[in-house]
N, C-alpha and C. Protein backbone atom coordinates (compact mmCIF):
# COMPACT_ATOMS: atom_id res chain seq x y z
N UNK A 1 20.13 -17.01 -55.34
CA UNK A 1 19.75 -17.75 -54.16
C UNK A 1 18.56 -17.03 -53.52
N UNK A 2 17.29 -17.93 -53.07
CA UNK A 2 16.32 -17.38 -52.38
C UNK A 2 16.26 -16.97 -51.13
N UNK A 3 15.44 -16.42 -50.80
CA UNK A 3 15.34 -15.75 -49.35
C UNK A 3 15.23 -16.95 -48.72
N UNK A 4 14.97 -18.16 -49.15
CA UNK A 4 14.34 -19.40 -48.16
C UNK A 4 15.70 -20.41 -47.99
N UNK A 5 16.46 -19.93 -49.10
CA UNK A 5 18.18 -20.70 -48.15
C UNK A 5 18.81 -19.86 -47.18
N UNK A 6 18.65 -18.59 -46.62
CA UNK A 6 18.97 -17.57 -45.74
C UNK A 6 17.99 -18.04 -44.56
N UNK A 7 16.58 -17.80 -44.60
CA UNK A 7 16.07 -18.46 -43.50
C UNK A 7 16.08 -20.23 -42.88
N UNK A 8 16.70 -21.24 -43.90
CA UNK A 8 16.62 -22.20 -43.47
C UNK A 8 18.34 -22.30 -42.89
N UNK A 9 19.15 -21.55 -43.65
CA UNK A 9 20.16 -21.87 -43.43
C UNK A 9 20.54 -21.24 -41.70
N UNK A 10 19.93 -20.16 -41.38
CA UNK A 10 19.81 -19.33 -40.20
C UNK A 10 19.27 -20.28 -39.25
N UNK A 11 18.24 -21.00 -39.47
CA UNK A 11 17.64 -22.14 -38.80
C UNK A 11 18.83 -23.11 -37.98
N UNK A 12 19.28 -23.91 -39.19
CA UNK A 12 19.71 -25.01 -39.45
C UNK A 12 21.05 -24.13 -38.42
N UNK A 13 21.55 -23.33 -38.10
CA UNK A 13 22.89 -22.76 -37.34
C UNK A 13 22.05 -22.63 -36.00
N UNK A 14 21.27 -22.22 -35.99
CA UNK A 14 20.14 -21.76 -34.58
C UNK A 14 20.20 -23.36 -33.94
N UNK A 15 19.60 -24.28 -34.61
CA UNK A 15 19.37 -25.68 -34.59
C UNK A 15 20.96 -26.52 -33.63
N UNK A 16 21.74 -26.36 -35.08
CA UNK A 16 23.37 -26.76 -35.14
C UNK A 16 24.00 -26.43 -33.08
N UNK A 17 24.01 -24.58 -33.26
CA UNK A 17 24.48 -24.26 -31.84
C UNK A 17 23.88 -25.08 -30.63
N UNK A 18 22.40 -25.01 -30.49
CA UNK A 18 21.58 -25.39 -29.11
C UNK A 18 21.91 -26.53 -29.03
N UNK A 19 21.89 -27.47 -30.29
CA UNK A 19 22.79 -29.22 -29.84
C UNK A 19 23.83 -29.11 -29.64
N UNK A 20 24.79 -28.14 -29.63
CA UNK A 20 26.06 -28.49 -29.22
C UNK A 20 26.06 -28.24 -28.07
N UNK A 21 25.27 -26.75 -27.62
CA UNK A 21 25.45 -26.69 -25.96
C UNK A 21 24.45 -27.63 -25.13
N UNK A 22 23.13 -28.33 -25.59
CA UNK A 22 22.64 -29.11 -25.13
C UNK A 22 23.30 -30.79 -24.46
N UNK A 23 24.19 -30.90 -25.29
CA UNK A 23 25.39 -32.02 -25.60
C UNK A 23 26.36 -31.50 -24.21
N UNK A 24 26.83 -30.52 -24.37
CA UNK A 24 28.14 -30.09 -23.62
C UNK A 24 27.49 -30.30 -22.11
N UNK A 25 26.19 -29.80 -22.07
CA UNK A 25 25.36 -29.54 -20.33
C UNK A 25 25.40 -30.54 -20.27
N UNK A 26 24.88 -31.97 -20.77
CA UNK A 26 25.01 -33.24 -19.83
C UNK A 26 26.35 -33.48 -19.25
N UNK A 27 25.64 -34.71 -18.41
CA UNK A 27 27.12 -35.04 -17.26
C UNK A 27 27.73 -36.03 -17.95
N UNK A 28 28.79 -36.72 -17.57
CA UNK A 28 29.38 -37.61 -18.26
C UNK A 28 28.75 -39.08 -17.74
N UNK A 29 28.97 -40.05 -18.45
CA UNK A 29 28.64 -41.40 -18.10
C UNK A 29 29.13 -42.22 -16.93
N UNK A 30 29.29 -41.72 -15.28
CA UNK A 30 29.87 -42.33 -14.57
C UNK A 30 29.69 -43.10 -14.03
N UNK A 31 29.25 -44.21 -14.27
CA UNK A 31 28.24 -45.01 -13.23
C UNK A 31 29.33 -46.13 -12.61
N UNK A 32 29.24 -46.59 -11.73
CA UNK A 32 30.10 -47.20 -11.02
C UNK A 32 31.41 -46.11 -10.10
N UNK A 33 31.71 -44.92 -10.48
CA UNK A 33 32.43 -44.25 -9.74
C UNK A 33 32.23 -43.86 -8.17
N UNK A 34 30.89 -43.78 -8.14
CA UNK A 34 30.54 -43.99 -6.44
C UNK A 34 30.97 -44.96 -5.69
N UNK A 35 30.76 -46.03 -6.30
CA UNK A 35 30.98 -46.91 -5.35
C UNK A 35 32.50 -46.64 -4.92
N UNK A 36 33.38 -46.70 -5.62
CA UNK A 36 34.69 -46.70 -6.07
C UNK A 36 35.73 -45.74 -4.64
N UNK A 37 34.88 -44.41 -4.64
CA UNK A 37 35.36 -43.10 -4.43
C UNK A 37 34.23 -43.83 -2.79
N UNK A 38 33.41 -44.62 -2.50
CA UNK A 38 32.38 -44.23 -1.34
C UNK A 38 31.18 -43.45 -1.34
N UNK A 39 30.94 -43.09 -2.21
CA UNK A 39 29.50 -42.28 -2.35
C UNK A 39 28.37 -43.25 -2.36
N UNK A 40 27.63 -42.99 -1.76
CA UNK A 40 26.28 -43.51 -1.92
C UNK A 40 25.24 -43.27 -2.79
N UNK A 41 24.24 -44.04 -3.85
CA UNK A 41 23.13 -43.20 -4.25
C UNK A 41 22.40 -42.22 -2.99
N UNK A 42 22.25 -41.06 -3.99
CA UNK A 42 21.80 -39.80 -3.66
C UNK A 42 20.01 -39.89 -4.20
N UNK A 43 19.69 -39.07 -3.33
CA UNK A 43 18.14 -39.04 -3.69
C UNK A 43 18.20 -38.82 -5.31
N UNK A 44 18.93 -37.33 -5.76
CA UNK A 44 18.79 -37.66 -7.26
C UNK A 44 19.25 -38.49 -7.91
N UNK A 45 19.97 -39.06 -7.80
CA UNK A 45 20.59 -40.34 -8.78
C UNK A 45 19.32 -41.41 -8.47
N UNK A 46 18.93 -41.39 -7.71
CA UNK A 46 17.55 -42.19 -7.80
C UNK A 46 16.42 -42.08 -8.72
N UNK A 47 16.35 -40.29 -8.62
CA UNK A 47 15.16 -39.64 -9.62
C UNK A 47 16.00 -39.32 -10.64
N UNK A 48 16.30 -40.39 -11.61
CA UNK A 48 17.09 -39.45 -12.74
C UNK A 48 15.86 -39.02 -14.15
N UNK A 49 14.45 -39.72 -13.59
CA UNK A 49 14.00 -39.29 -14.78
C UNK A 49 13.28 -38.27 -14.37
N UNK A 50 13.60 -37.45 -13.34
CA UNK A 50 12.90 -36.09 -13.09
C UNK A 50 14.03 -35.23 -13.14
N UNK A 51 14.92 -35.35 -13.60
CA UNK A 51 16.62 -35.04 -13.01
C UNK A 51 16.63 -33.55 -14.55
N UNK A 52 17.83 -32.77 -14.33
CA UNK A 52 18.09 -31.89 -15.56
C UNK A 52 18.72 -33.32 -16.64
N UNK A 53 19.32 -34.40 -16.41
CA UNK A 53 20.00 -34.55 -17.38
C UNK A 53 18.89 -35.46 -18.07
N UNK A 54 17.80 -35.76 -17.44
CA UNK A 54 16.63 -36.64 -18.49
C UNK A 54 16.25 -35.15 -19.14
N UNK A 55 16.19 -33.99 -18.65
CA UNK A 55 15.66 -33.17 -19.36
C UNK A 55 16.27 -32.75 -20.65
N UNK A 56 17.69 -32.49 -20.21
CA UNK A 56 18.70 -32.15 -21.20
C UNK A 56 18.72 -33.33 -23.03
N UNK A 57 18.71 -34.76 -22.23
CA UNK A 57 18.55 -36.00 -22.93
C UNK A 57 17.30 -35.72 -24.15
N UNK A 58 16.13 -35.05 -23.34
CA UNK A 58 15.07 -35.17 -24.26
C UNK A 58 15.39 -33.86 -25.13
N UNK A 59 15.76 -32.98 -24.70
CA UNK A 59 15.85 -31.98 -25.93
C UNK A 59 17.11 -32.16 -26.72
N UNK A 60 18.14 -32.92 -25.98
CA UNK A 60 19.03 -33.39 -27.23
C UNK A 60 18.56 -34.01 -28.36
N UNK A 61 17.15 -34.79 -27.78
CA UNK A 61 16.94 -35.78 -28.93
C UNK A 61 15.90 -34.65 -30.10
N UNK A 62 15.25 -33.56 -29.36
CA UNK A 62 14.06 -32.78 -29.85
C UNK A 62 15.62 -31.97 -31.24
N UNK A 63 16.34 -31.70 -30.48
CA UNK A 63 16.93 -30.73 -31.59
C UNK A 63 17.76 -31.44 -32.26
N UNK A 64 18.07 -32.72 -32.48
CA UNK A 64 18.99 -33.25 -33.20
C UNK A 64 17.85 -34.02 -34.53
N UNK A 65 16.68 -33.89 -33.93
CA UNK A 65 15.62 -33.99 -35.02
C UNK A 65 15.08 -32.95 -35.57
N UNK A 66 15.78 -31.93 -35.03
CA UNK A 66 14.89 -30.73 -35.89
C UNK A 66 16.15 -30.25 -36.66
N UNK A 67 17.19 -30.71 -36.54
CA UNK A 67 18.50 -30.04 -37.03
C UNK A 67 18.61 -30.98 -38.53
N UNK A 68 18.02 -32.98 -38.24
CA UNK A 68 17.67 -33.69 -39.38
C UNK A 68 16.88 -32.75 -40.45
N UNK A 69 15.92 -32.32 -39.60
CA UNK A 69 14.87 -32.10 -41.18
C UNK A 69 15.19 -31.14 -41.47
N UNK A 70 15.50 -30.43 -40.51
CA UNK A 70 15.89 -28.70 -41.58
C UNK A 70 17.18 -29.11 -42.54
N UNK A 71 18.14 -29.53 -41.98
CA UNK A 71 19.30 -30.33 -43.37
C UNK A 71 18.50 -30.84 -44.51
N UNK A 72 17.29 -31.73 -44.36
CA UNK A 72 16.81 -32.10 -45.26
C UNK A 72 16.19 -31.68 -45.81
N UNK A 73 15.18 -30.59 -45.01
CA UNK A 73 14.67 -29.57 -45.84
C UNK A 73 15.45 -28.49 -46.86
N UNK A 74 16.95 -28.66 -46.62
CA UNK A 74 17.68 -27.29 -47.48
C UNK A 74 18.17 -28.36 -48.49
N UNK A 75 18.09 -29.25 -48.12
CA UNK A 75 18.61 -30.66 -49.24
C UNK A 75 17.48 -30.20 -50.51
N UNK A 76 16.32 -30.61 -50.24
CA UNK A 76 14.89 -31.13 -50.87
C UNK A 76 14.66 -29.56 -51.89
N UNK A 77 14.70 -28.35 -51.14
CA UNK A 77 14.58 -27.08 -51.67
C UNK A 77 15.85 -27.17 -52.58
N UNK A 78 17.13 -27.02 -52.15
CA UNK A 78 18.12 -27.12 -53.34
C UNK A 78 18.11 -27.95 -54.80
N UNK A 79 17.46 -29.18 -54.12
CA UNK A 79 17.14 -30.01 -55.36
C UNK A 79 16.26 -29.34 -56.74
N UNK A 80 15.00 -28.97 -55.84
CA UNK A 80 14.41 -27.68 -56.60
C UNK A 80 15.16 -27.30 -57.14
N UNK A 81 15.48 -26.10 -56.93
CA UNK A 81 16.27 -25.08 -57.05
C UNK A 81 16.91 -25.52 -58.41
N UNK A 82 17.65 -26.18 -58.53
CA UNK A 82 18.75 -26.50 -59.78
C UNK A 82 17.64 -27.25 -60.94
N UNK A 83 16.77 -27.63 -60.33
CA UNK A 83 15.63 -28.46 -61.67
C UNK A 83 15.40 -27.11 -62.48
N UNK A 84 14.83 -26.24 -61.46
CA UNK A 84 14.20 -25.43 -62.27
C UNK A 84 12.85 -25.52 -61.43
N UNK A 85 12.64 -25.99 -61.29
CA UNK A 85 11.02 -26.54 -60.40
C UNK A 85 10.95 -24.44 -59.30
N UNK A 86 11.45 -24.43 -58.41
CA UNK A 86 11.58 -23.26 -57.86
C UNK A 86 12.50 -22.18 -58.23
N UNK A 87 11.77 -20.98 -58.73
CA UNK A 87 12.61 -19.67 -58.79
C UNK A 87 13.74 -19.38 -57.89
């Protein structure tokens, strides 16, 4: 096995962890519970696209695409690998 399934595979766990805790930091889907409980929209629930959880949202989406290609990248190299094509 090459040095380049150790660094992708190191990746691909680096990748794996930050989406899970990226996932865990958002809030849950509550919408309608204000009313329910009496709360009013809040200035942030107004700004939700300046908010942490639009932030959180976009790097969920940044690392769940970088977590795709590196899988696919250790896919594509393995394929190698067994042809014969890469040492």
């Amino acid at each position: 096995m090459g040095w380049y399934f150790y660094v992708l595979g190191a990746l691909v766990l680096v990748a794996a962890i930050a989406l899970v805790i990226v996932v865990i930091l958002q809030e849950g889907n509550t919408k309608g519970v204000g009313v329910v409980s009496g709360g009013a929209d809040t200035f942030f629930a107004k700004n939700k696209a300046r908010s942490v959880d639009a932030f959180l949202r976009r790097f969920t989406k940044f690392f769940a695409v970088g977590f795709f290609v590196l899988v696919l990248a250790i896919n594509v190299v393995a394929f190698f690998v067994t042809k014969g094509i890469i040492a």
